[in-house]
Protein backbone atom coordinates (compact mmCIF):
# COMPACT_ATOMS: atom_id res chain seq x y z
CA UNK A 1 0.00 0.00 0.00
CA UNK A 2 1.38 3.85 -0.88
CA UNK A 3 -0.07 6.75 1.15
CA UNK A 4 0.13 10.29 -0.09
CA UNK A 5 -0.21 13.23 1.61
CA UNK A 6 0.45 16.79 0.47
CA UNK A 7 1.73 19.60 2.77
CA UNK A 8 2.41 17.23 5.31
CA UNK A 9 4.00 18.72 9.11
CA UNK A 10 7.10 16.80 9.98
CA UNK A 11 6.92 17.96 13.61
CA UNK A 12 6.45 14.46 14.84
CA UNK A 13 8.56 12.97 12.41
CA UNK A 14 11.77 14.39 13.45
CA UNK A 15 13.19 13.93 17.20
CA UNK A 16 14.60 17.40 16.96
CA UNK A 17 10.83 18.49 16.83
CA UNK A 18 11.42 21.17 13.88
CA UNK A 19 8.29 22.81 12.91
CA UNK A 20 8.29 21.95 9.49
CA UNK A 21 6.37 20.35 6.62
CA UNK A 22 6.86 18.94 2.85
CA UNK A 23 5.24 19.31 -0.56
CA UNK A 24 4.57 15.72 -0.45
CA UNK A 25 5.31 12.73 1.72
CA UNK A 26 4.88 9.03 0.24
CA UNK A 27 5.19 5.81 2.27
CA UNK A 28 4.99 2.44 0.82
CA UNK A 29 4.92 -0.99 2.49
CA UNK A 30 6.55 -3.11 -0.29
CA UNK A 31 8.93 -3.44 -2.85
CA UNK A 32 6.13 -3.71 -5.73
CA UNK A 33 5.41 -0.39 -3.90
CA UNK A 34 8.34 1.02 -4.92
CA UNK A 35 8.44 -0.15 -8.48
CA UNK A 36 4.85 1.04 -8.81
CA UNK A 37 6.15 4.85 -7.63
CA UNK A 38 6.28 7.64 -10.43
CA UNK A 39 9.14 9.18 -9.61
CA UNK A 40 9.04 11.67 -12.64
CA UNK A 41 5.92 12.95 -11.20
CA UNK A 42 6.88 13.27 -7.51
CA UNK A 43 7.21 17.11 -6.64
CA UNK A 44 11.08 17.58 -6.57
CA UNK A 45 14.06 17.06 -4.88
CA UNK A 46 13.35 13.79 -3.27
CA UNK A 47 14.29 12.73 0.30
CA UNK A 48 13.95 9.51 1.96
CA UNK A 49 14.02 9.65 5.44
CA UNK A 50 14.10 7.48 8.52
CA UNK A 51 12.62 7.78 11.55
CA UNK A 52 14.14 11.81 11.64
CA UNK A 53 16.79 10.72 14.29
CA UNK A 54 19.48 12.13 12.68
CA UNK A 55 18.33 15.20 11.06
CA UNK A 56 17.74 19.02 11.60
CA UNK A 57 15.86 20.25 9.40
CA UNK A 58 16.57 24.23 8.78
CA UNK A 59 13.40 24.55 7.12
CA UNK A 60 10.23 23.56 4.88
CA UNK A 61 11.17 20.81 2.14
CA UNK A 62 9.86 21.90 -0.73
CA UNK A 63 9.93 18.44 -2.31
CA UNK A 64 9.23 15.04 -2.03
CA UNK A 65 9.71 13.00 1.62
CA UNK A 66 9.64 9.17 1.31
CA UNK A 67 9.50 7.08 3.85
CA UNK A 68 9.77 2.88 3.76
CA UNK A 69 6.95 1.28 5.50
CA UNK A 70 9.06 -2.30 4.40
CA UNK A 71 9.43 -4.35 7.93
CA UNK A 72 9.84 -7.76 7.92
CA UNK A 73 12.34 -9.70 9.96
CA UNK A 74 13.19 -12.58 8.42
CA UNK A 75 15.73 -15.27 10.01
CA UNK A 76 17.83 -16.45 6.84
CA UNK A 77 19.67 -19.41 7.87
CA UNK A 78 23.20 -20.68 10.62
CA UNK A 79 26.40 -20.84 9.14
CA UNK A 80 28.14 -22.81 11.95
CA UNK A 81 27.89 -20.46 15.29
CA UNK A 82 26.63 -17.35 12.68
CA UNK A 83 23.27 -16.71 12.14
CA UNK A 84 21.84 -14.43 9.25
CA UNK A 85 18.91 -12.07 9.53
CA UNK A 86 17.35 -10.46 6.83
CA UNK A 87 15.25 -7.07 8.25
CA UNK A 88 13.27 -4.52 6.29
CA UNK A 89 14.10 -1.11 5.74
CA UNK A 90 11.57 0.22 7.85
CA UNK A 91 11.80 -1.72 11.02
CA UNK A 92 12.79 -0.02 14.33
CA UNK A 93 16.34 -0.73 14.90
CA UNK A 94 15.62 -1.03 18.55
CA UNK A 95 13.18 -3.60 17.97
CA UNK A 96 15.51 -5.77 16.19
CA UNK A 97 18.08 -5.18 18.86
CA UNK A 98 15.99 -6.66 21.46
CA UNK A 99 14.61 -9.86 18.93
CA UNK A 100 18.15 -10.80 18.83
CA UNK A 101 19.18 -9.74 22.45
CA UNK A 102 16.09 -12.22 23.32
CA UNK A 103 17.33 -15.00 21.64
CA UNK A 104 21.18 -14.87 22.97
CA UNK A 105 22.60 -13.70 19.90
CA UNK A 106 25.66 -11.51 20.25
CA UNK A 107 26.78 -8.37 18.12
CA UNK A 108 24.12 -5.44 18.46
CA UNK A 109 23.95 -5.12 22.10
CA UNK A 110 25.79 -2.74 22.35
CA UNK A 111 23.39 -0.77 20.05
CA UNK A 112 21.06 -0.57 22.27
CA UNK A 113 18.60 1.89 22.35
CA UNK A 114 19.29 3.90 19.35
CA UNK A 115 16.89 5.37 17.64
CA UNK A 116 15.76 5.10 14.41
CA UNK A 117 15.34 2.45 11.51
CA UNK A 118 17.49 -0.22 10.25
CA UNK A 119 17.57 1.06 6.50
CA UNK A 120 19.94 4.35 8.32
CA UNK A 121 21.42 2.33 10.44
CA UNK A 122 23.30 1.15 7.43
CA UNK A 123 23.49 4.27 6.00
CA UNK A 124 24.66 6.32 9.14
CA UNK A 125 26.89 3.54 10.11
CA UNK A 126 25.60 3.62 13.85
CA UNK A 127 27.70 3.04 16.49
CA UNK A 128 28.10 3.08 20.50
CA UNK A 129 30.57 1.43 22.96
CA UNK A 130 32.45 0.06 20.67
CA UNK A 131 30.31 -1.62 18.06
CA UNK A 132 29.46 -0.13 14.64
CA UNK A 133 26.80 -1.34 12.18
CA UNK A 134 29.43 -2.43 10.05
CA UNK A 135 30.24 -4.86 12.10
CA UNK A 136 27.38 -6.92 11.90
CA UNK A 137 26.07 -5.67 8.00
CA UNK A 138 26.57 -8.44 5.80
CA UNK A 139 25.15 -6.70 2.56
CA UNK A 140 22.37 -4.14 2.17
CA UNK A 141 19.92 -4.44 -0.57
CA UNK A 142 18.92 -1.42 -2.34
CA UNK A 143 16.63 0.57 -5.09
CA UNK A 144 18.69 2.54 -7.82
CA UNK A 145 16.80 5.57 -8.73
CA UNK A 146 18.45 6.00 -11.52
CA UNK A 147 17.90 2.70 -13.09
CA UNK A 148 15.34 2.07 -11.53
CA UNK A 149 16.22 -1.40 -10.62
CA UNK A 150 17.71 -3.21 -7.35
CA UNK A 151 21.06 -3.07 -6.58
CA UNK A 152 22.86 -5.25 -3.67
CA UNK A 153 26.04 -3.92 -1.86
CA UNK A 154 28.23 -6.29 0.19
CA UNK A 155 29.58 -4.74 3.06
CA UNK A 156 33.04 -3.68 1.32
CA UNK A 157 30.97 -1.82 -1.01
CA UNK A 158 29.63 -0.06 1.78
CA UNK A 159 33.07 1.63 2.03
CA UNK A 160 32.23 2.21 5.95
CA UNK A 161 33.80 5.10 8.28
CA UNK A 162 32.90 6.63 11.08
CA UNK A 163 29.51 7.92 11.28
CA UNK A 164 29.68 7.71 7.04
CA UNK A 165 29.42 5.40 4.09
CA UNK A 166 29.18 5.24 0.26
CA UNK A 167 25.47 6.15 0.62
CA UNK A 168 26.54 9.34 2.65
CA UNK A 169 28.84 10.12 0.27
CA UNK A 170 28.94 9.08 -3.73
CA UNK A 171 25.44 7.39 -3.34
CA UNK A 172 24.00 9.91 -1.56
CA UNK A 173 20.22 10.49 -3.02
CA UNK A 174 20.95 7.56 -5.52
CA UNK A 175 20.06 4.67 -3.54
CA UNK A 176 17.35 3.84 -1.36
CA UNK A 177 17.70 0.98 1.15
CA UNK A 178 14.78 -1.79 1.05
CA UNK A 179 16.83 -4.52 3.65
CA UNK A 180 20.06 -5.04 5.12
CA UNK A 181 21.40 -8.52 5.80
CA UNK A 182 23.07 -8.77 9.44
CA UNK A 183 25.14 -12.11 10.37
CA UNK A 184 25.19 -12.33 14.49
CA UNK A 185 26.67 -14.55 16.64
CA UNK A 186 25.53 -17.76 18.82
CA UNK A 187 29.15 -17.45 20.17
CA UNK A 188 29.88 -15.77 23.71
CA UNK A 189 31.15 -12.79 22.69
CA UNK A 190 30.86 -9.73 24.96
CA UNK A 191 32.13 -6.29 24.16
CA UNK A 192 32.47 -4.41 27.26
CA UNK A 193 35.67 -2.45 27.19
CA UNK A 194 34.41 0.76 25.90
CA UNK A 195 32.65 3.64 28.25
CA UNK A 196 31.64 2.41 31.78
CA UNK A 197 30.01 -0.86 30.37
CA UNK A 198 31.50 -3.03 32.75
CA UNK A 199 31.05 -0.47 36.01
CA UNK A 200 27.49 -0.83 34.90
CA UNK A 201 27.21 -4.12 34.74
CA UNK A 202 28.64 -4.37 38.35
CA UNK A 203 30.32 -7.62 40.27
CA UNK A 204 28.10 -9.74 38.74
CA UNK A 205 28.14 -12.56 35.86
CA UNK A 206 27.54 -11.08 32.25
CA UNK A 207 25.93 -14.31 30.63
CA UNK A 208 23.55 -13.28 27.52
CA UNK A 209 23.51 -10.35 25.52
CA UNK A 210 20.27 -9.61 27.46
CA UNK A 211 22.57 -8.62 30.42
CA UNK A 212 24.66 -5.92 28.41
CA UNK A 213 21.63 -4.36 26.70
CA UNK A 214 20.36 -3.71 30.05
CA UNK A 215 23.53 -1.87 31.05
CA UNK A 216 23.57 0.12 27.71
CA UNK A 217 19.98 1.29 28.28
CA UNK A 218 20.60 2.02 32.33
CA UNK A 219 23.98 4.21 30.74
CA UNK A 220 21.97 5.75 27.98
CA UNK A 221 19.01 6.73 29.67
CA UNK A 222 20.94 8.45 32.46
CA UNK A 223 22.69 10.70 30.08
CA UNK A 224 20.67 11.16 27.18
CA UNK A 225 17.38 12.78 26.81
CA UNK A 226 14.72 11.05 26.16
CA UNK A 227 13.14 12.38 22.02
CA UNK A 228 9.33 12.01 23.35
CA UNK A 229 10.37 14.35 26.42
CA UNK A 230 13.11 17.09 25.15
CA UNK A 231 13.96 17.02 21.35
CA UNK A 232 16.96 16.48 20.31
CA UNK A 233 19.16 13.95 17.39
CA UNK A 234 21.48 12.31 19.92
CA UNK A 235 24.81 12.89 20.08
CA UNK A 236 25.57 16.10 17.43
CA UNK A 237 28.67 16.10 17.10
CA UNK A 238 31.41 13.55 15.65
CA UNK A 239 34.02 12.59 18.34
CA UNK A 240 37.66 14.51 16.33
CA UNK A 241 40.52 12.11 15.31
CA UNK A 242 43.73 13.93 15.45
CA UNK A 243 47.06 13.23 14.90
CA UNK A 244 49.23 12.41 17.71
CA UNK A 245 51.36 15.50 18.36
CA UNK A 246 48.24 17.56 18.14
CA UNK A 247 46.70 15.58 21.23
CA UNK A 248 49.80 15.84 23.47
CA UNK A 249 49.91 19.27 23.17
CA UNK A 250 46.21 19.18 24.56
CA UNK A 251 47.54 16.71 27.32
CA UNK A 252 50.56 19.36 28.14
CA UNK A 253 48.21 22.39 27.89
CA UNK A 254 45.47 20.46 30.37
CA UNK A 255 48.58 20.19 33.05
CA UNK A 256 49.26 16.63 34.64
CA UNK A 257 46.77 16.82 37.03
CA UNK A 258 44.10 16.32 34.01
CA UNK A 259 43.45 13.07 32.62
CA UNK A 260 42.28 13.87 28.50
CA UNK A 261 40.35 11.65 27.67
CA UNK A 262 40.57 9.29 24.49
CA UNK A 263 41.07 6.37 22.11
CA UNK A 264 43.88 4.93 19.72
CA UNK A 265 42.51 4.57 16.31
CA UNK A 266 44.98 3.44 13.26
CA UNK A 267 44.22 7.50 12.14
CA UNK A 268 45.38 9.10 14.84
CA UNK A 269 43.95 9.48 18.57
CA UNK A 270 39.74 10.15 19.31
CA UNK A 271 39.14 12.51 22.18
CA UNK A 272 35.60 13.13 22.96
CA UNK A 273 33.99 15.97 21.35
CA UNK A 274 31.78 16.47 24.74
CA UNK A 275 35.05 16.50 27.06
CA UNK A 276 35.92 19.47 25.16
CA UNK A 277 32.70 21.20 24.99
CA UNK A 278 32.37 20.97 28.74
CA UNK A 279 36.05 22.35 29.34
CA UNK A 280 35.10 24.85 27.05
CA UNK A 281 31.93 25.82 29.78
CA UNK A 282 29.17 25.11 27.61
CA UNK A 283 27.62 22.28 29.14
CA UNK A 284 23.78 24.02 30.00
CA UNK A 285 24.97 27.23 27.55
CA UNK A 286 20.88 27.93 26.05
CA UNK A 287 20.42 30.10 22.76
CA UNK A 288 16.79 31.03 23.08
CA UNK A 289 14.87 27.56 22.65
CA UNK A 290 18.06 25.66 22.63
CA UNK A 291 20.57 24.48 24.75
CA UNK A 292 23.19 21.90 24.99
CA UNK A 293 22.32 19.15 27.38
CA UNK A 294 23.15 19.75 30.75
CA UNK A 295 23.75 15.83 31.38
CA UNK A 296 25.74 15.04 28.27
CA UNK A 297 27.69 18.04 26.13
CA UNK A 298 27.70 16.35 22.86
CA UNK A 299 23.60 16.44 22.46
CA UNK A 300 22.38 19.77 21.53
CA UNK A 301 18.21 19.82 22.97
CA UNK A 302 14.97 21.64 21.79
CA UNK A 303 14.99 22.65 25.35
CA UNK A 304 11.82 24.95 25.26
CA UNK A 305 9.79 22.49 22.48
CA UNK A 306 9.55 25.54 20.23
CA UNK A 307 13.36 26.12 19.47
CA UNK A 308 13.97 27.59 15.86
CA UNK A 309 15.94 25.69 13.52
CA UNK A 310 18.00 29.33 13.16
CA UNK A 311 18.95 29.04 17.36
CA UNK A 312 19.86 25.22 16.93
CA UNK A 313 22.30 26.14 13.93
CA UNK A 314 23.62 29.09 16.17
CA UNK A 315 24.71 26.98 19.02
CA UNK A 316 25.69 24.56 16.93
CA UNK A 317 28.47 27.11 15.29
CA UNK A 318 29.36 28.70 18.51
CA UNK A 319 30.23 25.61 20.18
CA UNK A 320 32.49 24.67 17.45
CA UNK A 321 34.36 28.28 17.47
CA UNK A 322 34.64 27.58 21.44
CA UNK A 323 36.25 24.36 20.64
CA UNK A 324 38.49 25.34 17.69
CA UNK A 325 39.40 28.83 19.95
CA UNK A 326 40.93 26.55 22.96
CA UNK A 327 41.71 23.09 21.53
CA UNK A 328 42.23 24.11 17.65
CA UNK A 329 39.87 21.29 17.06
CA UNK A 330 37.53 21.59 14.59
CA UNK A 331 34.20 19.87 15.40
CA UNK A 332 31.99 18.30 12.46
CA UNK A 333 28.31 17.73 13.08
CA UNK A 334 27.27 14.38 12.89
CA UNK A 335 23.72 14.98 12.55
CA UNK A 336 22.26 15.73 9.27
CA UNK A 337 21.08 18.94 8.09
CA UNK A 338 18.32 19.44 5.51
């Protein structure tokens, strides 16, 4: 089935809470959907969105939103301790998480509790505590809108990075994904060195993926507002990798009583965006509507429920000339702006 619906208001539809609306939104449930779509007659440019997790938009879209109503889960088979899932495009991420959390199968635990759908989970190339969406992505299946035809991608043809991939990049507004293929694992195989995983998982035993989701959620809830409450895309900014001399002179300049926070990565070191933002002062800093989150620097918040996308944009630029003025970092937004 394809709905249609002209001048529709995207307040709901984005977790930011922008008051804004489209010439046209079109969801469809299937891929005969899809190939039934007119795309020559669809008021342009075209956008296919998610669940608005990861977006701010700055105002109206003129065009065309679609949105994939596709959300089967479909178990495709065991390949010795691997099993594949198949899930739609439109499924909750979350959702899946906890199907496969349920059944003791290891590799999106640490996911847990991010929002959105699994079609941008493959094309954000999620990640938290230590796990990416790459890891798990096997291949993601796809509609060319310029051939009009599917197209598969196997994860190397994903060409993943952090927080980006070829559909971010020289896809981007090409492809739409319709399912993404996941292989998880029946194996015991915890990931719990990143964050304050295992402080939140205590003295106890951590036997089932089940037991690490929990900690994820108790750690995420306690430092991230929750979308339904204060609006907001999650974390806004992409944690800076820098190259090695750059970060000791941060460690010299912070004095030896200061322990900088950060992680080895074969590109040179990661050190938290939001460690900087708060040494900078702006943890709680408001800009009329908005503010950055007083429990976790790297989230930028609709704090009054009427922000303007002008006042998010404005924080959003003076925290990174903060940050670039003491650190010479330069900060890069991860969330999307339309």
């Amino acid at each position: 089935m394809i709905r249609t619906e002209n001048h529709k208001d995207l307040t709901r539809m984005n977790t930011f809470g922008m008051k804004v609306s489209c010439g046209r939104f079109v969801e469809y449930d299937s891929l005969e959907d899809l190939f039934s779509l007119d795309f020559d007659e669809l008021p342009k440019p075209l956008f296919h969105m998610g669940a608005g997790s990861n977006l701010l938009f700055t105002g109206d879209w003129p065009g065309t939103v679609l949105h994939s109503g596709i959300k089967f889960l479909r178990p495709m088979g065991v390949e010795e301790d691997e099993v594949l899932v198949e899930v739609g495009a439109g499924a909750v991420f979350d959702s899946f998480v906890e199907w496969a959390c349920s059944r003791g199968l290891w590799g999106l635990e640490n996911l847990s509790l991010i929002p959105g759908e699994v079609g941008a989970s493959a094309v954000q190339n999620i990640g938290a505590y230590g796990v990416e969406a790459k890891d798990v992505i096997v291949r993601v299946n796809c509609f060319d809108l310029e051939q009009r035809d599917m197209v598969t991608f196997e994860n190397a043809d994903c060409r993943y990075g952090y927080r980006s991939s070829f559909f971010k990049e020289e896809g981007k507004g090409r492809y739409i994904v319709t399912s993404v293929l996941f292989r998880l694992s029946r194996k015991y195989s915890p990931k719990l060195d990143y964050g304050n995983i295992r402080a939140a998982l205590g003295d106890g035993p951590v036997g089932t993926p089940d037991d690490v989701r929990r900690a994820v959620i108790g750690i995420r809830n306690a430092k991230l507002p929750d979308p339904a409450v204060t609006g907001s895309a999650g974390s806004f900014f992409k944690n800076p990798v820098i190259p090695r001399e750059h970060f000791e002179r941060i460690e010299a300049e912070a004095g030896p009583d200061v322990k900088v926070p950060h992680y080895d990565t074969p590109e040179g070191v990661k050190v938290p965006a939001a460690w900087m933002i708060e040494r900078c002062g702006l943890k709680g800093l408001t800009l009329g509507g908005a503010a950055v989150y007083e429990k976790q620097p790297l989230v930028i918040v609709n704090l009054s429920g009427n922000a303007s996308p002008e006042e998010i944009v404005s924080l959003e630029n003076q925290v990174i000339a903060a940050v670039m003025e003491k650190f010479g970092v330069e900060l890069h937004p991860e969330v999307e702006h339309l």
